[in-house]
PDB file of N, CA and C in Angstrom:
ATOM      1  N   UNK A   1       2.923 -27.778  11.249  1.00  0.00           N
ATOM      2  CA  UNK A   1       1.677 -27.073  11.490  1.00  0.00           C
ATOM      3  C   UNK A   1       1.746 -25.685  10.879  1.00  0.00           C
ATOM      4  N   UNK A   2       0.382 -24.921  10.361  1.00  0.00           N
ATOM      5  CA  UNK A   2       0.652 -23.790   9.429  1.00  0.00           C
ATOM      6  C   UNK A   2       0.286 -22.693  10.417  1.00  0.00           C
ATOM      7  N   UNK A   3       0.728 -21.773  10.305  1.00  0.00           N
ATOM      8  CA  UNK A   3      -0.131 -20.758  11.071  1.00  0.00           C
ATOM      9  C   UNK A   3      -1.124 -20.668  11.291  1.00  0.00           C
ATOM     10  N   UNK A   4      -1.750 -19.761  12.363  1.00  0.00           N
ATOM     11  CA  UNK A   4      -3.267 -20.264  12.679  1.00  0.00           C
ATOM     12  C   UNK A   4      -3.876 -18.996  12.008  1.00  0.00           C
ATOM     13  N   UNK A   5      -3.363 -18.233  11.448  1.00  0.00           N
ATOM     14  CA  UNK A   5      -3.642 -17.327   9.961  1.00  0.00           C
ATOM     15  C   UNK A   5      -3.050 -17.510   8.550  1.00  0.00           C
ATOM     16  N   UNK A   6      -3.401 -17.916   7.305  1.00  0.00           N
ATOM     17  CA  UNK A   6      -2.846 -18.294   6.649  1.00  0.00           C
ATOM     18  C   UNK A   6      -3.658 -17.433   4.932  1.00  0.00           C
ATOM     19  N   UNK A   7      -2.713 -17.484   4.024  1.00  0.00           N
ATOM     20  CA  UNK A   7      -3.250 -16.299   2.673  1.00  0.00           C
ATOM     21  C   UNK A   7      -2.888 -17.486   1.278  1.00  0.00           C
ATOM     22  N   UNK A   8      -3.747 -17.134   0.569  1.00  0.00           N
ATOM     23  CA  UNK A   8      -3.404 -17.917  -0.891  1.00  0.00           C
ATOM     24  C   UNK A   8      -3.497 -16.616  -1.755  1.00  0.00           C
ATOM     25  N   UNK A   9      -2.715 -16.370  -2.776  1.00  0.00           N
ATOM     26  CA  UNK A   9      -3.068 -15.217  -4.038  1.00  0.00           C
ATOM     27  C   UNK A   9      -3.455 -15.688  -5.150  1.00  0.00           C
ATOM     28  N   UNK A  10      -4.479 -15.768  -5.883  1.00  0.00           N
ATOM     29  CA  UNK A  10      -4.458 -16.217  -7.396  1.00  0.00           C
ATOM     30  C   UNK A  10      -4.316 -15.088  -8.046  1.00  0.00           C
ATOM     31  N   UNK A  11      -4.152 -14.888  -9.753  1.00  0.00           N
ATOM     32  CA  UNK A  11      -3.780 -13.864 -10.238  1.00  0.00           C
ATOM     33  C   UNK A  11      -4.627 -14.667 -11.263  1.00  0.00           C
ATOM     34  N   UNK A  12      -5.930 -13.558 -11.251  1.00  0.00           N
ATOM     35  CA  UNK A  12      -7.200 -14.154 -12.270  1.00  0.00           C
ATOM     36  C   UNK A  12      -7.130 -13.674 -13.294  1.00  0.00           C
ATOM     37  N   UNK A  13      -6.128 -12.778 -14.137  1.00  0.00           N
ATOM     38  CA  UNK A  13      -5.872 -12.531 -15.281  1.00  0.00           C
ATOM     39  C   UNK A  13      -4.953 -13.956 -15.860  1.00  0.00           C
ATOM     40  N   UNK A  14      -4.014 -14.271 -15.439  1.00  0.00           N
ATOM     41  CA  UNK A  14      -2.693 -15.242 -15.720  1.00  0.00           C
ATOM     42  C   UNK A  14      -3.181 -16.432 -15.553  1.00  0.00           C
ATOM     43  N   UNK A  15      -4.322 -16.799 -14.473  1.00  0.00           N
ATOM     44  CA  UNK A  15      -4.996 -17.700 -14.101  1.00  0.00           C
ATOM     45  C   UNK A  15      -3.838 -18.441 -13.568  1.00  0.00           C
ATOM     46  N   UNK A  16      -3.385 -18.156 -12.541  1.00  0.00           N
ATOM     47  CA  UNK A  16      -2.226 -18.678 -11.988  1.00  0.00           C
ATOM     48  C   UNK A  16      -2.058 -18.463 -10.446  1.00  0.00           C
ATOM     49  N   UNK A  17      -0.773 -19.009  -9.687  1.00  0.00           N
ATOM     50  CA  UNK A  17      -1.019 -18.373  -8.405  1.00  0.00           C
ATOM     51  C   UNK A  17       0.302 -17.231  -8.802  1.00  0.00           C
ATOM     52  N   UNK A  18      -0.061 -15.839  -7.664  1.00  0.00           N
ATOM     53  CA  UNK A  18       0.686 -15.126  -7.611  1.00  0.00           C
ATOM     54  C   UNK A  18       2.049 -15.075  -6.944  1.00  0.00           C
ATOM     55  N   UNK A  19       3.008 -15.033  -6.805  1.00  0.00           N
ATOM     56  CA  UNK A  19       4.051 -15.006  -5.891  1.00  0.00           C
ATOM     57  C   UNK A  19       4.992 -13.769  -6.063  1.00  0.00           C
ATOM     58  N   UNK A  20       5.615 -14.376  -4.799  1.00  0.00           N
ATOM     59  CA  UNK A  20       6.997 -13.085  -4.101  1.00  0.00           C
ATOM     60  C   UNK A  20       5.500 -11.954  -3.793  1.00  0.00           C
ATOM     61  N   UNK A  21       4.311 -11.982  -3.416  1.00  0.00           N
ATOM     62  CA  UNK A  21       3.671 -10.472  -2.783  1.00  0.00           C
ATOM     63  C   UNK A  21       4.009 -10.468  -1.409  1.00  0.00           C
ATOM     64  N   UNK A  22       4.262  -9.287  -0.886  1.00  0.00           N
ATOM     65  CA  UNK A  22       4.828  -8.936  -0.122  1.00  0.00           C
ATOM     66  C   UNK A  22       3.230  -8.873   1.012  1.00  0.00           C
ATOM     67  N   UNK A  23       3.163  -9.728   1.962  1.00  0.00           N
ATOM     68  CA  UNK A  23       1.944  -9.411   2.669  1.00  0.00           C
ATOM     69  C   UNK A  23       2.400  -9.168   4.476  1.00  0.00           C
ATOM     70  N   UNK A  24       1.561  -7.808   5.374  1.00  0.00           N
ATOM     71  CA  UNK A  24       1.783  -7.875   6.408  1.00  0.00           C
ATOM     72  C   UNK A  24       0.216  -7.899   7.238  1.00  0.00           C
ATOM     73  N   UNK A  25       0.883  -8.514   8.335  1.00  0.00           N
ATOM     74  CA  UNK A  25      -0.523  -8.911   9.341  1.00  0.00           C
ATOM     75  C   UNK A  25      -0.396  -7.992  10.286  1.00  0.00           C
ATOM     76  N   UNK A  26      -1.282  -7.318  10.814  1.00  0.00           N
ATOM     77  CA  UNK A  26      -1.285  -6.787  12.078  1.00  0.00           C
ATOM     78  C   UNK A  26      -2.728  -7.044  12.528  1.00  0.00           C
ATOM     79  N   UNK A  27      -2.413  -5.919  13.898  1.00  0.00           N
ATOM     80  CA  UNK A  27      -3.632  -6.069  14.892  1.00  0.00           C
ATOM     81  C   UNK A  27      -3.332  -4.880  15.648  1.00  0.00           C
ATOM     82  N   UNK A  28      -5.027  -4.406  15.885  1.00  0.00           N
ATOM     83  CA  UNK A  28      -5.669  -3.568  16.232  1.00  0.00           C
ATOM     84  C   UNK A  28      -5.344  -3.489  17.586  1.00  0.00           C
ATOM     85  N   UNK A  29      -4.138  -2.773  18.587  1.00  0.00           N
ATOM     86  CA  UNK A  29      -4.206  -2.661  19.810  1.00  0.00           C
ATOM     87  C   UNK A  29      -4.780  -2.134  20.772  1.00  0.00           C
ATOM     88  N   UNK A  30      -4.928  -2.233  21.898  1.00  0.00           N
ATOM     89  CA  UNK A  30      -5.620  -1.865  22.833  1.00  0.00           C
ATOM     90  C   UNK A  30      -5.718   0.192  22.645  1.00  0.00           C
ATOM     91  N   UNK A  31      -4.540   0.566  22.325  1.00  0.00           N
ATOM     92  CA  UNK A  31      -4.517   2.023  21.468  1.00  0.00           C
ATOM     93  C   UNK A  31      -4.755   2.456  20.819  1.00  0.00           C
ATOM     94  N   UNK A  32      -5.483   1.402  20.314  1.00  0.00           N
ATOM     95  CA  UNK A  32      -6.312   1.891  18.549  1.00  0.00           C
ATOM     96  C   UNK A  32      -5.065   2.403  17.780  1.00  0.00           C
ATOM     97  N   UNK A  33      -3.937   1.564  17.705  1.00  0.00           N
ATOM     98  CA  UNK A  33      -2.900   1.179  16.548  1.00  0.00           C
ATOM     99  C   UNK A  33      -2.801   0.016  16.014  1.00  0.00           C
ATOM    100  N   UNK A  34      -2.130   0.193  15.205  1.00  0.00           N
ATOM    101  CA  UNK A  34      -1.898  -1.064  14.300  1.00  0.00           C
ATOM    102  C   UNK A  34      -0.693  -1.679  14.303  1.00  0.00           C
ATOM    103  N   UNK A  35      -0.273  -2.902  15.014  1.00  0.00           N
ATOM    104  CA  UNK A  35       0.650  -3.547  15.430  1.00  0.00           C
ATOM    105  C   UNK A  35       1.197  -4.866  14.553  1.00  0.00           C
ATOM    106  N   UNK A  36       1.975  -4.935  13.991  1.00  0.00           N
ATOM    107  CA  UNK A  36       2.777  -5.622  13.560  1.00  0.00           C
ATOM    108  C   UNK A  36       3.195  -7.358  14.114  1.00  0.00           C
ATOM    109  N   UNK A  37       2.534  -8.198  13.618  1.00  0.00           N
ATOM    110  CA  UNK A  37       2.648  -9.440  13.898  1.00  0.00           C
ATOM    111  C   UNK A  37       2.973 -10.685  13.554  1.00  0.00           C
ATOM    112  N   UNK A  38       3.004 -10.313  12.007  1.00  0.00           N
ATOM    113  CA  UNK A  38       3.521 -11.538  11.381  1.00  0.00           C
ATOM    114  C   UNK A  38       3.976 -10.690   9.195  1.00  0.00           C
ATOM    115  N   UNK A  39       4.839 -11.458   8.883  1.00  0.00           N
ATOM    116  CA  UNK A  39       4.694 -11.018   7.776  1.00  0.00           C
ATOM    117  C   UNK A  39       5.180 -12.237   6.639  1.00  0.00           C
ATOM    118  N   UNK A  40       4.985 -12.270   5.502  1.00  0.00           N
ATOM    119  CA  UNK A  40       5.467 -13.435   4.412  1.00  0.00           C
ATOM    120  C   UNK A  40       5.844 -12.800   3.255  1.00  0.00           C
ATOM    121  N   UNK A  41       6.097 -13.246   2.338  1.00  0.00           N
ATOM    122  CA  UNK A  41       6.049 -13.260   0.933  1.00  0.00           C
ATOM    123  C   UNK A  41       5.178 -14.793   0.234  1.00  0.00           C
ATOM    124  N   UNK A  42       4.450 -14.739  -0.326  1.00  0.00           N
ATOM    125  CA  UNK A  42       3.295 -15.434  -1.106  1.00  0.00           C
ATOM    126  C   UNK A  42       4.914 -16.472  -2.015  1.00  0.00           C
ATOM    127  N   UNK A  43       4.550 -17.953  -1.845  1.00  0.00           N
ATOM    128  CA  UNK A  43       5.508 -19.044  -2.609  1.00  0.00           C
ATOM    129  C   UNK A  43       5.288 -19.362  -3.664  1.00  0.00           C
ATOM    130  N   UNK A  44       5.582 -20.496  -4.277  1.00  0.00           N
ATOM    131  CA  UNK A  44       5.490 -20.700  -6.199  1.00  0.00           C
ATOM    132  C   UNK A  44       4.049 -21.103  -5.984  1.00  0.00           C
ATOM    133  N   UNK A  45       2.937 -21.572  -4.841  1.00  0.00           N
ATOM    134  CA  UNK A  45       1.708 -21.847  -4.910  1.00  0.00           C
ATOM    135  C   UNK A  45       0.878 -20.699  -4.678  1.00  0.00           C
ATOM    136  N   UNK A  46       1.543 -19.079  -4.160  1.00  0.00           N
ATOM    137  CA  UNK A  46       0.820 -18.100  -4.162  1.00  0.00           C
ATOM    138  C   UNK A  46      -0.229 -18.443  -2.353  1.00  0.00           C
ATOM    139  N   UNK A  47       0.673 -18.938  -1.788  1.00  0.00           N
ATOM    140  CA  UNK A  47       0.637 -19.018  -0.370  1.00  0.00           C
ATOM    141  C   UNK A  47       1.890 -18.817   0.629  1.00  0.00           C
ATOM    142  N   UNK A  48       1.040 -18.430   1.832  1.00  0.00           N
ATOM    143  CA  UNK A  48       2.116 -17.545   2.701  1.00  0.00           C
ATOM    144  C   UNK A  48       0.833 -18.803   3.782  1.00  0.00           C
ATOM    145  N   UNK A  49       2.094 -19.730   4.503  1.00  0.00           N
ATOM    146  CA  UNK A  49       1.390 -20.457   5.602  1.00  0.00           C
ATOM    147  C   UNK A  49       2.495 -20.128   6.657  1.00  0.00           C
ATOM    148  N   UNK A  50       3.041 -19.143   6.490  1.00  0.00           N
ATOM    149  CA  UNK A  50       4.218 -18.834   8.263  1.00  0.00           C
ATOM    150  C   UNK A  50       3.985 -17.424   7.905  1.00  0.00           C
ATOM    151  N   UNK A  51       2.791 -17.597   8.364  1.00  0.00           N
ATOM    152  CA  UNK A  51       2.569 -15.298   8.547  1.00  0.00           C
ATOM    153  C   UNK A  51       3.050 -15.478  10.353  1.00  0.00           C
ATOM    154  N   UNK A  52       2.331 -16.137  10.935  1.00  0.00           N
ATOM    155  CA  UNK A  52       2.840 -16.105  12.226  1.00  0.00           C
ATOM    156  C   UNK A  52       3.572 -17.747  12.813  1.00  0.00           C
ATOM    157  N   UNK A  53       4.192 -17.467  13.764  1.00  0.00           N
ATOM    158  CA  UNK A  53       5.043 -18.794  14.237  1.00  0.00           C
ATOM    159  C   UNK A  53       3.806 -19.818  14.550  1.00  0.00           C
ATOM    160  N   UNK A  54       4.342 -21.431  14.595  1.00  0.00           N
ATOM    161  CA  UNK A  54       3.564 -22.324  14.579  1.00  0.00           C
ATOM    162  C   UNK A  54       3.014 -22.138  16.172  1.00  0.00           C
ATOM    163  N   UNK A  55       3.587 -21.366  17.046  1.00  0.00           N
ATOM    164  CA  UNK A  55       2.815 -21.818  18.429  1.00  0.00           C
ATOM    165  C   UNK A  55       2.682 -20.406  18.698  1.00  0.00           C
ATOM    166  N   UNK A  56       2.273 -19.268  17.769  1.00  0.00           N
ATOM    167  CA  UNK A  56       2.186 -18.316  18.174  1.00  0.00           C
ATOM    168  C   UNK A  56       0.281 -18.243  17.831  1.00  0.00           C
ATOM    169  N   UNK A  57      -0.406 -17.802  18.992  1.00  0.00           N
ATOM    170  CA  UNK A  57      -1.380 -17.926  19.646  1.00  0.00           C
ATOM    171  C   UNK A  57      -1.924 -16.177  19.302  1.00  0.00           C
ATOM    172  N   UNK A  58      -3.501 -16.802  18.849  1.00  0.00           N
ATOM    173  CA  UNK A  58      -3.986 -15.620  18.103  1.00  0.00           C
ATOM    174  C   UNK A  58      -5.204 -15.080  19.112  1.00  0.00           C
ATOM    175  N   UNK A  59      -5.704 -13.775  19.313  1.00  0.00           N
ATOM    176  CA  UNK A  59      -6.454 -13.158  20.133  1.00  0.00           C
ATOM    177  C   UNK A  59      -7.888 -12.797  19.565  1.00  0.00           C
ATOM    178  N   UNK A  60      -9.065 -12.821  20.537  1.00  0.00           N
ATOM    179  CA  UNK A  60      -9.771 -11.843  19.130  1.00  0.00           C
ATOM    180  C   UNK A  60      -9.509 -10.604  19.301  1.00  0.00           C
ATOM    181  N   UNK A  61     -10.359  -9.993  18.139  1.00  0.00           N
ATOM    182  CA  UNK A  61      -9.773  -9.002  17.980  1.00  0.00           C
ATOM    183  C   UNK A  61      -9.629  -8.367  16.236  1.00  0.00           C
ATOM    184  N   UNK A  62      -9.435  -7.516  16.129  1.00  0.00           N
ATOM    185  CA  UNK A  62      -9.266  -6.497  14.793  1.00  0.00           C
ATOM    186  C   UNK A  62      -7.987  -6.859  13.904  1.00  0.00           C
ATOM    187  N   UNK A  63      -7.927  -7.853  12.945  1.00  0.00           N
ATOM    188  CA  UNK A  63      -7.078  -7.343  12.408  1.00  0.00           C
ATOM    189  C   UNK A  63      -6.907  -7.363  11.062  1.00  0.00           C
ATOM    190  N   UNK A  64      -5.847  -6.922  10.560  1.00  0.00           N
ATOM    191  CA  UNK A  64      -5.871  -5.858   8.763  1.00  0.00           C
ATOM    192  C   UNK A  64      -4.034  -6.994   8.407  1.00  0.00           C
ATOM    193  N   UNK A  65      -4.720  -7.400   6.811  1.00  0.00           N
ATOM    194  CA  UNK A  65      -3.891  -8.077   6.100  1.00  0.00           C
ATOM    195  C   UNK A  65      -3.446  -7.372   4.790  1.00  0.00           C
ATOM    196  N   UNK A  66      -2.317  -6.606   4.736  1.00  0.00           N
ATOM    197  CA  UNK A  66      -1.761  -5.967   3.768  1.00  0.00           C
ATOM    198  C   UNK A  66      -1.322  -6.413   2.500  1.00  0.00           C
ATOM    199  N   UNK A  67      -1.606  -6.536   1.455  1.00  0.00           N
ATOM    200  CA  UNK A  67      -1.006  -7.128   0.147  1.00  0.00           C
ATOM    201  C   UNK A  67      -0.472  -5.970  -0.274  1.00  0.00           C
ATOM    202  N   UNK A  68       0.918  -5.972  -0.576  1.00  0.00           N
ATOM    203  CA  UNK A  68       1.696  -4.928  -1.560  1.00  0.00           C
ATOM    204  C   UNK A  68       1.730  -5.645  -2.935  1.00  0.00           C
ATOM    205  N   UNK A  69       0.896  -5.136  -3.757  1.00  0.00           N
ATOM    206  CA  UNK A  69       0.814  -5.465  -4.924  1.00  0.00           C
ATOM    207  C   UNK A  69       1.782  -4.973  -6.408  1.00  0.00           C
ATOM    208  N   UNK A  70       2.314  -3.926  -5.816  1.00  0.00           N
ATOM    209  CA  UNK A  70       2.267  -2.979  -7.095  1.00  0.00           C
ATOM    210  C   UNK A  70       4.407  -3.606  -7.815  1.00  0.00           C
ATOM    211  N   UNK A  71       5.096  -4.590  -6.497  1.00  0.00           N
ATOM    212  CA  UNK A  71       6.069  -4.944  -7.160  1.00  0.00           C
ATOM    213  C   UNK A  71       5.706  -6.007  -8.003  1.00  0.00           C
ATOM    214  N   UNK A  72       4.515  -6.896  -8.049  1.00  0.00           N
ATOM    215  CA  UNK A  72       4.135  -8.636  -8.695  1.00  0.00           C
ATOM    216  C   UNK A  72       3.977  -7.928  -9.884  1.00  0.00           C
ATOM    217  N   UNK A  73       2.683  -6.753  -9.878  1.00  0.00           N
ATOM    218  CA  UNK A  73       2.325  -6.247 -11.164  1.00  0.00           C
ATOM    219  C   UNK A  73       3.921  -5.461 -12.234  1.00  0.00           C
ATOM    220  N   UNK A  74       4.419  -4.817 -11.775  1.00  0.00           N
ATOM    221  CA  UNK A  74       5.894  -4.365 -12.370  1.00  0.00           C
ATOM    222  C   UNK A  74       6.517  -5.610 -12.913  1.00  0.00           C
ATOM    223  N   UNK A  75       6.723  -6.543 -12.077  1.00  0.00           N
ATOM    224  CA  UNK A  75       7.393  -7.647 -12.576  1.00  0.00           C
ATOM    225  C   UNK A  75       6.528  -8.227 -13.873  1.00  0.00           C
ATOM    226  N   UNK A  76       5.713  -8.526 -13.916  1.00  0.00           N
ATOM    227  CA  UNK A  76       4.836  -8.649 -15.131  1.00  0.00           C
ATOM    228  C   UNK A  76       4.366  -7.953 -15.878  1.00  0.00           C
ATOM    229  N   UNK A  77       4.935  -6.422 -16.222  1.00  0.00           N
ATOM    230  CA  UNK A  77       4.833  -5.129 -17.173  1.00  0.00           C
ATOM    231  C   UNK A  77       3.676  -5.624 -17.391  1.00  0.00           C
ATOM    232  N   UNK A  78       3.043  -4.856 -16.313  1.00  0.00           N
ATOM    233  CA  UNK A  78       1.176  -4.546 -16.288  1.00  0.00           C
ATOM    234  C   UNK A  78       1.244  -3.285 -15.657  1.00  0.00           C
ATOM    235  N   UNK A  79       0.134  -2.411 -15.976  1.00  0.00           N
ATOM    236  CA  UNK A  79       0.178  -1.363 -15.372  1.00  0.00           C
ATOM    237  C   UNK A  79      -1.422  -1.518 -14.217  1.00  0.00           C
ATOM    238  N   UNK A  80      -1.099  -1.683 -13.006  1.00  0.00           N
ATOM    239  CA  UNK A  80      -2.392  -1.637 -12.253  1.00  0.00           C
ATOM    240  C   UNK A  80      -2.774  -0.306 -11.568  1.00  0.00           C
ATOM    241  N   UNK A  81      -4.337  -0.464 -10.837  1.00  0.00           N
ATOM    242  CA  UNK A  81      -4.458   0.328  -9.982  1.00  0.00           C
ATOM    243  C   UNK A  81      -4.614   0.555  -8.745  1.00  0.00           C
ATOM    244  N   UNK A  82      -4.119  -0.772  -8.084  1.00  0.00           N
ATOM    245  CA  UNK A  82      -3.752  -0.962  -6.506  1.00  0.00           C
ATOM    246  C   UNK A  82      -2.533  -1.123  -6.183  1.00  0.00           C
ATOM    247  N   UNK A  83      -1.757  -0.396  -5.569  1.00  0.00           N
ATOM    248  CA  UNK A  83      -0.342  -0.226  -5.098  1.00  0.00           C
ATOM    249  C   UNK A  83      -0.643  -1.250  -3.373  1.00  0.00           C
ATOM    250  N   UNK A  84      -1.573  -1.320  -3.243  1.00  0.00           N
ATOM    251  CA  UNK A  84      -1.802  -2.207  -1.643  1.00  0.00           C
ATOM    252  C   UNK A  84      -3.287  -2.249  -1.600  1.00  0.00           C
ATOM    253  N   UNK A  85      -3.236  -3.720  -1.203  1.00  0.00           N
ATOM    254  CA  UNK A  85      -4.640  -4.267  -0.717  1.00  0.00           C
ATOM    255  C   UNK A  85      -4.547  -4.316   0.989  1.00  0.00           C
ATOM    256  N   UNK A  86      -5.661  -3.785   1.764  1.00  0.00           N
ATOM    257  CA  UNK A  86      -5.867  -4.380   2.731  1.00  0.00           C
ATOM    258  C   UNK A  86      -6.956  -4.819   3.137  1.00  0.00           C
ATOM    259  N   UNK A  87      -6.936  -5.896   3.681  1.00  0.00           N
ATOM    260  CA  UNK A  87      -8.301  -6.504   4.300  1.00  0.00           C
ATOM    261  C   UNK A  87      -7.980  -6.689   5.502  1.00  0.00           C
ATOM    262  N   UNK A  88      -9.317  -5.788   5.985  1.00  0.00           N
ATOM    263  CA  UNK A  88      -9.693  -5.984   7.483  1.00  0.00           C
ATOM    264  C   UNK A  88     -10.817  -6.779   8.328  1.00  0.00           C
ATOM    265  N   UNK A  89     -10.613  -7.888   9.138  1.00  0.00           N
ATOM    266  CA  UNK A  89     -11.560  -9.158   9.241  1.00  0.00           C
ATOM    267  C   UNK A  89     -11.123  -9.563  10.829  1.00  0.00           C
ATOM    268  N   UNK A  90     -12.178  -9.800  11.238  1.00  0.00           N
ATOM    269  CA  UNK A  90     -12.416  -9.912  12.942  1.00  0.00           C
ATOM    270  C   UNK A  90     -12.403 -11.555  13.240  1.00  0.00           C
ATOM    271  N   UNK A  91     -11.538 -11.542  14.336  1.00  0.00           N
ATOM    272  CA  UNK A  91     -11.431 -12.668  14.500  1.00  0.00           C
ATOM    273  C   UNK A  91     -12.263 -12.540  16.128  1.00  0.00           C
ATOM    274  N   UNK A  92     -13.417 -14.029  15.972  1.00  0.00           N
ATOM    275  CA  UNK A  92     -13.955 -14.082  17.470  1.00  0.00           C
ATOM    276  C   UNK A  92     -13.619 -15.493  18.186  1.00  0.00           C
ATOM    277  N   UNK A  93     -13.040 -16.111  17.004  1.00  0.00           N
ATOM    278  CA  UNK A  93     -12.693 -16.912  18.113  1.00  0.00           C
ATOM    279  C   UNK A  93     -11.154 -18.126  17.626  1.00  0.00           C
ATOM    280  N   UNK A  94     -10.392 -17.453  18.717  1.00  0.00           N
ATOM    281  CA  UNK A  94      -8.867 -17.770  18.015  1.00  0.00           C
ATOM    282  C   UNK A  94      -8.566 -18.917  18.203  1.00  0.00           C
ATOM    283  N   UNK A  95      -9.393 -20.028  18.672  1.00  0.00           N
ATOM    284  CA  UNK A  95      -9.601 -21.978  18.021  1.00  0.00           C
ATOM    285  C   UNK A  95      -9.149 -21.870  16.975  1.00  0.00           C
ATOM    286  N   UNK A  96     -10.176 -21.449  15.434  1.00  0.00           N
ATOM    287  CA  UNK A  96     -10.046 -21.893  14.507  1.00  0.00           C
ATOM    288  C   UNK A  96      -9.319 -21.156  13.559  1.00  0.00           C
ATOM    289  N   UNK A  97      -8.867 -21.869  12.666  1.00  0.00           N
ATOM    290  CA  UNK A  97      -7.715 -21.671  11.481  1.00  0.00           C
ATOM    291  C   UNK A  97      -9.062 -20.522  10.711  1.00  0.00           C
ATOM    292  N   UNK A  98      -7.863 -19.265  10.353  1.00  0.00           N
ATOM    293  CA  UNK A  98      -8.222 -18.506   9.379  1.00  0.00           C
ATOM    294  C   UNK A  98      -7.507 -18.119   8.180  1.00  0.00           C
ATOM    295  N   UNK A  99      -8.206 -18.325   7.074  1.00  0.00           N
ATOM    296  CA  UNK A  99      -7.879 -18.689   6.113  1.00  0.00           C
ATOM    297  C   UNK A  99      -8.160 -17.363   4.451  1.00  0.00           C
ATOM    298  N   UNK A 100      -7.702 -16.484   4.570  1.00  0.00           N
ATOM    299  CA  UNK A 100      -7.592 -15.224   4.181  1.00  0.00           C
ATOM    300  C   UNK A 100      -7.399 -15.390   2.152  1.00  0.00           C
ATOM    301  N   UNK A 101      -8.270 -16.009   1.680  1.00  0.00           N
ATOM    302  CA  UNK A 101      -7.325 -16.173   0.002  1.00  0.00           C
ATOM    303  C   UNK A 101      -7.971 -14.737  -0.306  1.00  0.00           C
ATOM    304  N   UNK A 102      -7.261 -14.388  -1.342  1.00  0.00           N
ATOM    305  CA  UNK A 102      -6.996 -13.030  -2.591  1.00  0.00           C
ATOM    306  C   UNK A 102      -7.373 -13.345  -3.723  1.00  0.00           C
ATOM    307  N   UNK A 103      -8.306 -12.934  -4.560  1.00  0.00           N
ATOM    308  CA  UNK A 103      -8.429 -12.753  -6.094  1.00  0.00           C
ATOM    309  C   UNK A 103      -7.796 -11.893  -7.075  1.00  0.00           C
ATOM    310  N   UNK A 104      -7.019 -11.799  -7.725  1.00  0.00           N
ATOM    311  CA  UNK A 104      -6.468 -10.245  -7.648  1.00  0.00           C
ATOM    312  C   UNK A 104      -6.446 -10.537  -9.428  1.00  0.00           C
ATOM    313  N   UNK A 105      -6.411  -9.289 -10.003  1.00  0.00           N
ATOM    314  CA  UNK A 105      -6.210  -8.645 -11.364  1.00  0.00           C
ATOM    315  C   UNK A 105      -5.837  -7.089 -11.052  1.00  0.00           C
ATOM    316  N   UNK A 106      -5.611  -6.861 -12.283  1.00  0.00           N
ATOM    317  CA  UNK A 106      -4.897  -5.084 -12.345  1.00  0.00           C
ATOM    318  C   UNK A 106      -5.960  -4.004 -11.725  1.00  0.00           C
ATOM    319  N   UNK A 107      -6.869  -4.326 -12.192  1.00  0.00           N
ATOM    320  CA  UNK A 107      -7.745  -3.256 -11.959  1.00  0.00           C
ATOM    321  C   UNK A 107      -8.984  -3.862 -10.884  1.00  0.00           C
ATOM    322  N   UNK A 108      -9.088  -4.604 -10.268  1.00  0.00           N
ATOM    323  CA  UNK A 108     -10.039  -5.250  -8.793  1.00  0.00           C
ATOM    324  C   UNK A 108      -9.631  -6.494  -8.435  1.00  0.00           C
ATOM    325  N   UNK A 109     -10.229  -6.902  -7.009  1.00  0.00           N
ATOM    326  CA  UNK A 109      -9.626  -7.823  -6.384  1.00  0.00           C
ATOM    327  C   UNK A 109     -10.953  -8.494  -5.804  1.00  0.00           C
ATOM    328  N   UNK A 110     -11.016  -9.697  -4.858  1.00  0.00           N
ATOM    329  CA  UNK A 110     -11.662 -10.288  -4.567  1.00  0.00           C
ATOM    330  C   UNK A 110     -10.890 -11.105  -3.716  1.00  0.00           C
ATOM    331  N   UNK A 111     -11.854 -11.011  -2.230  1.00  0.00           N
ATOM    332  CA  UNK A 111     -11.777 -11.779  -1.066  1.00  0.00           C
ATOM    333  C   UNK A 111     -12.754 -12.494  -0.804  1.00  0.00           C
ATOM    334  N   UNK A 112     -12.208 -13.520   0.450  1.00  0.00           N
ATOM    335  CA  UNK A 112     -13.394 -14.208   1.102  1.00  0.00           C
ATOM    336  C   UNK A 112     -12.957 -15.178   2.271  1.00  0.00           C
ATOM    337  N   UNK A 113     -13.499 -15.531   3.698  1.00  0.00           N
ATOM    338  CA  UNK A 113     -13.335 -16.547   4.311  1.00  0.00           C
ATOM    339  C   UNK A 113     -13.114 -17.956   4.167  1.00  0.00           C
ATOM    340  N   UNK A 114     -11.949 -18.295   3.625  1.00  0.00           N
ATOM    341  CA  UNK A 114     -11.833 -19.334   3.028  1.00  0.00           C
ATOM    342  C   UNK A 114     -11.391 -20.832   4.378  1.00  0.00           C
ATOM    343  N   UNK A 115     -10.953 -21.687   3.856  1.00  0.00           N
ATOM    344  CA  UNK A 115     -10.853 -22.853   4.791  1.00  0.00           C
ATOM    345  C   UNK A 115      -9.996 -23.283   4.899  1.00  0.00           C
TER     346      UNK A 115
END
């Protein structure tokens, strides 16, 4: 079973999937901080499906998905202009699988609620 949060990266210049990005999950605590909950590195398909454990149980609630971009781009002597992506996306109801993919090139990116 995959996490009940899960990320794909494509890399729409290379037209490929991205891998080794370094991505972290958190959530918005009751303190209005940002808490630390799951983290991956993106595989040879440019997916991260163990951001959190298989029976680890998701809340609603606020939370922000970090892409560190700026080691994928180095590795591929590109020079970009995002050192970190984050996307921040509300979860209301922690039933269903969320599904977080990335569009990414050097210079903009592209998200969306995926399935």
């Amino acid at each position: 079973m995959n996490s009940p949060i899960t990320t794909h990266v494509l890399d729409t210049v290379r037209g490929c999937p991205a891998i080794e990005i370094h991505a972290v999950l958190e959530v918005l605590n009751k303190l209005e901080t940002w808490e630390t909950v799951g983290e991956g590195h993106t595989d040879a398909d440019g997916r991260i499906n163990n951001l959190l454990s298989d029976n680890k149980l998701i809340s609603p609630g606020t939370y922000r998905l970090t892409f560190y971009v700026s080691p994928y781009f180095q590795s591929q002597n590109v020079d970009s202009f995002y050192s970190a992506i984050p996307i921040v996306f509300t979860i209301n109801n922690p039933e269903q699988h969320y599904h977080i993919p990335l569009l990414l090139n050097p210079f903009g990116y592209s998200t969306y609620k995926g399935s």
